[in-house]
PDB file of N, CA and C in Angstrom:
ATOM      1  N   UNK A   1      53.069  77.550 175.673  1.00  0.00           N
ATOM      2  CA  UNK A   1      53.570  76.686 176.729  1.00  0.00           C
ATOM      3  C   UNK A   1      52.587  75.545 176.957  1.00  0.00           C
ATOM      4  N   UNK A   2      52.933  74.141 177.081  1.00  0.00           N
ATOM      5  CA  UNK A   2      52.349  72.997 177.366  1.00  0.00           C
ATOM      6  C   UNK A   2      51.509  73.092 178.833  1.00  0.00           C
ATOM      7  N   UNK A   3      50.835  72.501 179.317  1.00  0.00           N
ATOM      8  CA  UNK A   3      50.378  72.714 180.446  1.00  0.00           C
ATOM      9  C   UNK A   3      51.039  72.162 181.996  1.00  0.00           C
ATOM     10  N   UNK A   4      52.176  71.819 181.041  1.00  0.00           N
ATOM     11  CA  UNK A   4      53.169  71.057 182.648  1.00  0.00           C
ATOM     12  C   UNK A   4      54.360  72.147 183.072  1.00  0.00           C
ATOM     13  N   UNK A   5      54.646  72.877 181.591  1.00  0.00           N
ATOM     14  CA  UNK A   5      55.367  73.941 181.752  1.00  0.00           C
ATOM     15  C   UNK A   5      54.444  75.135 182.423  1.00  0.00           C
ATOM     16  N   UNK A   6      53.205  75.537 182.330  1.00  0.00           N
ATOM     17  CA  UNK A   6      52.943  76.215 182.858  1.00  0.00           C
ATOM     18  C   UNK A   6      52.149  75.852 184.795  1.00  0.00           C
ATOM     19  N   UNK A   7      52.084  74.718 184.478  1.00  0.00           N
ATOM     20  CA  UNK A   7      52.069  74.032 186.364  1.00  0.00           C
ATOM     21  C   UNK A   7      53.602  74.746 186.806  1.00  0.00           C
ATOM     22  N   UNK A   8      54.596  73.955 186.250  1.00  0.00           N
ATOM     23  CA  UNK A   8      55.691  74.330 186.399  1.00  0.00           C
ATOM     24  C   UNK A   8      55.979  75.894 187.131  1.00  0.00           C
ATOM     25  N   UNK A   9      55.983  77.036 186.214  1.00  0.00           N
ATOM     26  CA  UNK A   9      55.904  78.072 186.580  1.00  0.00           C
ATOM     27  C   UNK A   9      54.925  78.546 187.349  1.00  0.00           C
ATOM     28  N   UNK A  10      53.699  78.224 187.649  1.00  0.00           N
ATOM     29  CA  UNK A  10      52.963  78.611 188.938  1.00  0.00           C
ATOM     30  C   UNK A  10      53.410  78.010 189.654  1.00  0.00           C
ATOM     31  N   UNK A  11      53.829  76.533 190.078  1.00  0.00           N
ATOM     32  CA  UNK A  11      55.165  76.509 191.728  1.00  0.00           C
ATOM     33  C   UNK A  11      55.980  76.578 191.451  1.00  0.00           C
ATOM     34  N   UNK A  12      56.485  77.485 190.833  1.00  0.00           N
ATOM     35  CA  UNK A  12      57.697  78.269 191.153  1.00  0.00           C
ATOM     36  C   UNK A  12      57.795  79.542 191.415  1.00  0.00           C
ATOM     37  N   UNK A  13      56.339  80.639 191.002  1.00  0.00           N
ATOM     38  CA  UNK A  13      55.879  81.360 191.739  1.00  0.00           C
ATOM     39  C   UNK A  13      54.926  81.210 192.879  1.00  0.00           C
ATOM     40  N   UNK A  14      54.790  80.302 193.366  1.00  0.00           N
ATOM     41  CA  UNK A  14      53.798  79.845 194.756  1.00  0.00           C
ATOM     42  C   UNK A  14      55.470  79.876 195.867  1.00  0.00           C
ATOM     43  N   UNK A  15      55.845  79.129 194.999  1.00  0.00           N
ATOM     44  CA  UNK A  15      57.493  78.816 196.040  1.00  0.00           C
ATOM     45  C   UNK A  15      58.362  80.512 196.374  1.00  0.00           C
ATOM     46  N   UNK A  16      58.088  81.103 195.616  1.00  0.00           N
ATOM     47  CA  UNK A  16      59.251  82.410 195.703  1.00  0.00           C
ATOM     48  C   UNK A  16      57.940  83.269 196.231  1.00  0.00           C
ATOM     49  N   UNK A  17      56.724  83.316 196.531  1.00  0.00           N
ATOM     50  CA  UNK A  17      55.850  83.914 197.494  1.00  0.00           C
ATOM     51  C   UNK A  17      55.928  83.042 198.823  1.00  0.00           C
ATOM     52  N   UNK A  18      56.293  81.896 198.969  1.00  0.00           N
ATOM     53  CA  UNK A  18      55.830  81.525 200.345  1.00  0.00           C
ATOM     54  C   UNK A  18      57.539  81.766 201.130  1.00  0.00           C
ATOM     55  N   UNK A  19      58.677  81.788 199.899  1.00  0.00           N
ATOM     56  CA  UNK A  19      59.537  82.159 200.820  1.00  0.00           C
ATOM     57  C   UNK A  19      59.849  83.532 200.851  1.00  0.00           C
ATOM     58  N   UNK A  20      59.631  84.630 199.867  1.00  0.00           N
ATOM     59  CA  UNK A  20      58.836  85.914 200.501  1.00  0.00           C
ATOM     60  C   UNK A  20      58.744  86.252 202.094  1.00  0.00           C
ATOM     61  N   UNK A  21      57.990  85.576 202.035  1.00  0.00           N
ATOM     62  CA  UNK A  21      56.649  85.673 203.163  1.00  0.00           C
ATOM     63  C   UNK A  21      57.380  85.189 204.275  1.00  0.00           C
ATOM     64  N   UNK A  22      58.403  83.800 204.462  1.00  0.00           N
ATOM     65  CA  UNK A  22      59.458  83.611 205.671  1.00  0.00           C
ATOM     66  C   UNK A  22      60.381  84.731 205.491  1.00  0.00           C
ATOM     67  N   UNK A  23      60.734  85.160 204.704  1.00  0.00           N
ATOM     68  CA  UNK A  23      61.652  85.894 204.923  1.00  0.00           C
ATOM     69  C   UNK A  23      61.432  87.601 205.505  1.00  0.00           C
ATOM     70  N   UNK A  24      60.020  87.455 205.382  1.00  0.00           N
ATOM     71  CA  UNK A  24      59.529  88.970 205.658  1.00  0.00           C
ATOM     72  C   UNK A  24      59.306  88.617 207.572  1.00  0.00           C
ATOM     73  N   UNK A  25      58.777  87.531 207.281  1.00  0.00           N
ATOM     74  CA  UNK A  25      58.837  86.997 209.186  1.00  0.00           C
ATOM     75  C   UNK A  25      59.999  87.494 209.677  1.00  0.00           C
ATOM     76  N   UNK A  26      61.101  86.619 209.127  1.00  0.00           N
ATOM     77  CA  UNK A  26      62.478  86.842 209.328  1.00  0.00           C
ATOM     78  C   UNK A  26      62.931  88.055 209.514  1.00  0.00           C
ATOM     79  N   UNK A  27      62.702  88.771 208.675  1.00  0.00           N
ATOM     80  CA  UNK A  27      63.343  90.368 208.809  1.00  0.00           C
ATOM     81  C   UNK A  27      62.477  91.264 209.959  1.00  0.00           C
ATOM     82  N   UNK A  28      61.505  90.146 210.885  1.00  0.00           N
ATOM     83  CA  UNK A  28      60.997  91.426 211.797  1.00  0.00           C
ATOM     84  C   UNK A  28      61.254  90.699 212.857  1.00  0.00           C
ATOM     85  N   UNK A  29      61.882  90.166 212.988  1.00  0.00           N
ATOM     86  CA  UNK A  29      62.231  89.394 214.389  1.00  0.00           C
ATOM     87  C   UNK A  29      63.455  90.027 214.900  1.00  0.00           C
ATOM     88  N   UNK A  30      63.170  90.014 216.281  1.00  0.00           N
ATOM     89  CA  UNK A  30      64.487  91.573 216.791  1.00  0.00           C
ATOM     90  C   UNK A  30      65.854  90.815 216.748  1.00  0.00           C
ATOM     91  N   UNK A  31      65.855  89.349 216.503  1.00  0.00           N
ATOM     92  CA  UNK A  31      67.365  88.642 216.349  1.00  0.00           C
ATOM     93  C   UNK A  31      67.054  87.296 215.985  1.00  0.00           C
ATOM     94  N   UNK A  32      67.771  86.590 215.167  1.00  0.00           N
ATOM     95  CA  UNK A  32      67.382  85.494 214.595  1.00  0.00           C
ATOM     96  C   UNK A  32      68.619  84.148 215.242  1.00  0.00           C
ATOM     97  N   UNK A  33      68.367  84.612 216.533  1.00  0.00           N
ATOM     98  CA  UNK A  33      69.945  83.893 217.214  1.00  0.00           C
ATOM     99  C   UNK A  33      69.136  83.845 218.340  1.00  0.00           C
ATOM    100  N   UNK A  34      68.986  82.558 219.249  1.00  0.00           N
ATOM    101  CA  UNK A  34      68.661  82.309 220.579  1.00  0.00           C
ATOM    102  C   UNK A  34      69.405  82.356 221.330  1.00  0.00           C
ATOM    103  N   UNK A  35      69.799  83.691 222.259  1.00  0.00           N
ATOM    104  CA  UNK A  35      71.185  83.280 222.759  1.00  0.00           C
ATOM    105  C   UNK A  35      71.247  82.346 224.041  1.00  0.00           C
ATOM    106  N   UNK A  36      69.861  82.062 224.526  1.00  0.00           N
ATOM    107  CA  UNK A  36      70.000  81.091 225.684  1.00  0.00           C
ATOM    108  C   UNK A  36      70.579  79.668 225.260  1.00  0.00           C
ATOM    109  N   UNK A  37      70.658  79.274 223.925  1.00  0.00           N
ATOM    110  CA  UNK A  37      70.815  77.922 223.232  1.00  0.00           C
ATOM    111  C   UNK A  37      71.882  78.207 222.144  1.00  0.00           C
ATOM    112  N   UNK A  38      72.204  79.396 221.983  1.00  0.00           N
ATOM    113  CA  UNK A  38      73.403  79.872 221.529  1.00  0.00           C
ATOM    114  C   UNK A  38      73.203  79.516 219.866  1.00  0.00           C
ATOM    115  N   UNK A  39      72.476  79.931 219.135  1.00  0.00           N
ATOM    116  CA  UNK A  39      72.085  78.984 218.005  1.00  0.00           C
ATOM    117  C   UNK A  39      70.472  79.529 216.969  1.00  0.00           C
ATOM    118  N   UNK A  40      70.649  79.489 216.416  1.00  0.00           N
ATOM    119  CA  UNK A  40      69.461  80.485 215.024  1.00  0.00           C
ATOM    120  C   UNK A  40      68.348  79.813 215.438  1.00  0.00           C
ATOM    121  N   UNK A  41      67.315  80.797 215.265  1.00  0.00           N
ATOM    122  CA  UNK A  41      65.963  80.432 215.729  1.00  0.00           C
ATOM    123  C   UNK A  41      65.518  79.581 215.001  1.00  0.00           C
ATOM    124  N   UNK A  42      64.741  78.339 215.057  1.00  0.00           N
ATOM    125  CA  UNK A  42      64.447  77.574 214.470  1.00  0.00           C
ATOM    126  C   UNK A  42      64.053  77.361 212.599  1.00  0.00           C
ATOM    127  N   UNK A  43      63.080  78.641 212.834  1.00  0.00           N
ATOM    128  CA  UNK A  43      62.850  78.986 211.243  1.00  0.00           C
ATOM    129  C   UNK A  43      63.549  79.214 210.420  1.00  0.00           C
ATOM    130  N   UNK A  44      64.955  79.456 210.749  1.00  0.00           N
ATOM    131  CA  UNK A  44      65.999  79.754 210.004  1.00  0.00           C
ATOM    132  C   UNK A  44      66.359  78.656 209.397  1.00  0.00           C
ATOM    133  N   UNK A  45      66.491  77.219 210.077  1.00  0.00           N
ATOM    134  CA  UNK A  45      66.902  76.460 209.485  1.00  0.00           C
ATOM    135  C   UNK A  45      65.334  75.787 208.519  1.00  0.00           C
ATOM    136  N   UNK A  46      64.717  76.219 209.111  1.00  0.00           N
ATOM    137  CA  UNK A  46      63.500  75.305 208.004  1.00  0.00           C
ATOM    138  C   UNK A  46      63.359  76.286 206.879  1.00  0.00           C
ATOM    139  N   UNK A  47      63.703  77.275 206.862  1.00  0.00           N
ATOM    140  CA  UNK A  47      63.700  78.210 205.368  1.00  0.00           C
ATOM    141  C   UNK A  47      64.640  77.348 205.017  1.00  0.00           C
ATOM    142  N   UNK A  48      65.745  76.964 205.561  1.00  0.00           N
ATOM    143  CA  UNK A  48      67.034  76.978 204.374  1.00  0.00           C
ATOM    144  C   UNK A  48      67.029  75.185 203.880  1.00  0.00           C
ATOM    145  N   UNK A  49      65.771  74.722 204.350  1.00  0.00           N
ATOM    146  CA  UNK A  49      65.383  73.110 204.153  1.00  0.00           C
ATOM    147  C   UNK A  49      64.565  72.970 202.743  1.00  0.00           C
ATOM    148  N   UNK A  50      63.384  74.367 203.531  1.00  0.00           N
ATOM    149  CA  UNK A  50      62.296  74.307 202.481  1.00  0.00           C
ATOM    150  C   UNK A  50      62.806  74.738 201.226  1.00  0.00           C
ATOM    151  N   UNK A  51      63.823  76.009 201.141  1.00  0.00           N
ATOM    152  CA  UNK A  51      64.341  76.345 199.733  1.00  0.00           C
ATOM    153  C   UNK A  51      65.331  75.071 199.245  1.00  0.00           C
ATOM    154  N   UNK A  52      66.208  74.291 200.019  1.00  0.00           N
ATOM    155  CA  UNK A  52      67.066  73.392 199.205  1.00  0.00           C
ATOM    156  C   UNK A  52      65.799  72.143 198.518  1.00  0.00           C
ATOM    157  N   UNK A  53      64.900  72.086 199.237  1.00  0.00           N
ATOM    158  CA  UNK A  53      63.904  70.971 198.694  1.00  0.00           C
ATOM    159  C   UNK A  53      63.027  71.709 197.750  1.00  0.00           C
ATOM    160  N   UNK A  54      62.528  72.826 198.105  1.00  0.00           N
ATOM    161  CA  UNK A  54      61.976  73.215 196.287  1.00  0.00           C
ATOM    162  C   UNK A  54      63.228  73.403 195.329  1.00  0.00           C
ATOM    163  N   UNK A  55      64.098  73.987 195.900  1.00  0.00           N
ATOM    164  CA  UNK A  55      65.029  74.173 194.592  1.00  0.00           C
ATOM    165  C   UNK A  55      65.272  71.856 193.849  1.00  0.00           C
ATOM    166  N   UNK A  56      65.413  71.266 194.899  1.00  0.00           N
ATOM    167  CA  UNK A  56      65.837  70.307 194.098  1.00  0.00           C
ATOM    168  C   UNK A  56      64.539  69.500 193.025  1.00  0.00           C
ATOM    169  N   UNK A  57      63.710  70.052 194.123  1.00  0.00           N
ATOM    170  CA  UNK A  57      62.356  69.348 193.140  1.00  0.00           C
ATOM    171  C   UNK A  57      61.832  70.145 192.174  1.00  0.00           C
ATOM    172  N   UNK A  58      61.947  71.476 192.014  1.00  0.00           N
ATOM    173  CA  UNK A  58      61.790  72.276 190.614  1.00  0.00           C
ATOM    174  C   UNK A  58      62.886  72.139 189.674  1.00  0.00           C
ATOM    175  N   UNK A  59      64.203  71.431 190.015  1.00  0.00           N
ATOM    176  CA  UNK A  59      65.358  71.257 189.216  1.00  0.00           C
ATOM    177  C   UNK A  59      64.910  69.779 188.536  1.00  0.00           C
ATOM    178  N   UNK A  60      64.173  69.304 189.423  1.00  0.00           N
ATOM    179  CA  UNK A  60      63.916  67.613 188.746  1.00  0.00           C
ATOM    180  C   UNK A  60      63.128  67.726 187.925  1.00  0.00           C
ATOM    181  N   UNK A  61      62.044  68.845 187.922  1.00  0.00           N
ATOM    182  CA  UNK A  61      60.995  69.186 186.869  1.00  0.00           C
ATOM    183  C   UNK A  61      60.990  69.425 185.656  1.00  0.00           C
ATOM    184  N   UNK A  62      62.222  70.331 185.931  1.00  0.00           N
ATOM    185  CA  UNK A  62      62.553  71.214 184.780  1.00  0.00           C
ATOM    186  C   UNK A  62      63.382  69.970 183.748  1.00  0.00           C
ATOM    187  N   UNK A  63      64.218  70.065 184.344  1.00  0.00           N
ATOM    188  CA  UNK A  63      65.028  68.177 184.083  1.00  0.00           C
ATOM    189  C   UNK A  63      64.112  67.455 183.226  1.00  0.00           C
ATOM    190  N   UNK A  64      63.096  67.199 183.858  1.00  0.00           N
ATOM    191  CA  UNK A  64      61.809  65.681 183.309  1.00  0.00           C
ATOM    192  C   UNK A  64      61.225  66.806 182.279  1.00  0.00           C
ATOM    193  N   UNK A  65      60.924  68.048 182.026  1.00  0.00           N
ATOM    194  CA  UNK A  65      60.166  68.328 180.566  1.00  0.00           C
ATOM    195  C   UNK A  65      61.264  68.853 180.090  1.00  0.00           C
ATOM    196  N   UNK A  66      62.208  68.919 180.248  1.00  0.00           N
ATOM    197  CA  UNK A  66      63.271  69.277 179.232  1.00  0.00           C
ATOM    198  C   UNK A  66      63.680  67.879 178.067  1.00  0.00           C
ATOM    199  N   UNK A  67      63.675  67.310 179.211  1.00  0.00           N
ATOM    200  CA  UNK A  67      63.759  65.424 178.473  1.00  0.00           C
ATOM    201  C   UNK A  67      62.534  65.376 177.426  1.00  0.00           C
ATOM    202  N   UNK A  68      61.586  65.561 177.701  1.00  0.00           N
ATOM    203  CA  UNK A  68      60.441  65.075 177.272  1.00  0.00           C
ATOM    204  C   UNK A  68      60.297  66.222 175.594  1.00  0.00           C
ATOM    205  N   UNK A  69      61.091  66.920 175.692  1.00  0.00           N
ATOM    206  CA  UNK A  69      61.249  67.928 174.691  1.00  0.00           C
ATOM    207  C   UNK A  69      62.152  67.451 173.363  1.00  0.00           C
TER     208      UNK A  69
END
């Protein structure tokens, strides 16, 4: 493996440990719904930000050394 492919695959295992790690938050929180505001606790939506933005920027990666191949 070239050394961009293997950058590559260490953030993409840095990325699937750090969302791990929200999601283990996630699973100990006694409800993931505020019901005074009627509406998911905040982190919920920044997991589902942070995964659509690594997923699109590890898709652009993969994309740019696939080209380069």
């Amino acid at each position: 493996m070239s050394a961009q492919q293997l950058a590559i695959v260490d953030l993409a295992g840095k990325q699937k440990i750090l969302l791990d790690s929200i999601d283990t938050c996630l699973f100990t929180q006694p409800s993931l719904v505020n019901s005074r505001k009627r509406s998911v606790i905040p982190v919920v939506l920044q997991r589902q930000a942070l995964k659509a933005l690594l997923k699109r920027v590890g898709s652009q990666e993969f994309q740019r050394l696939l080209g380069q191949t």
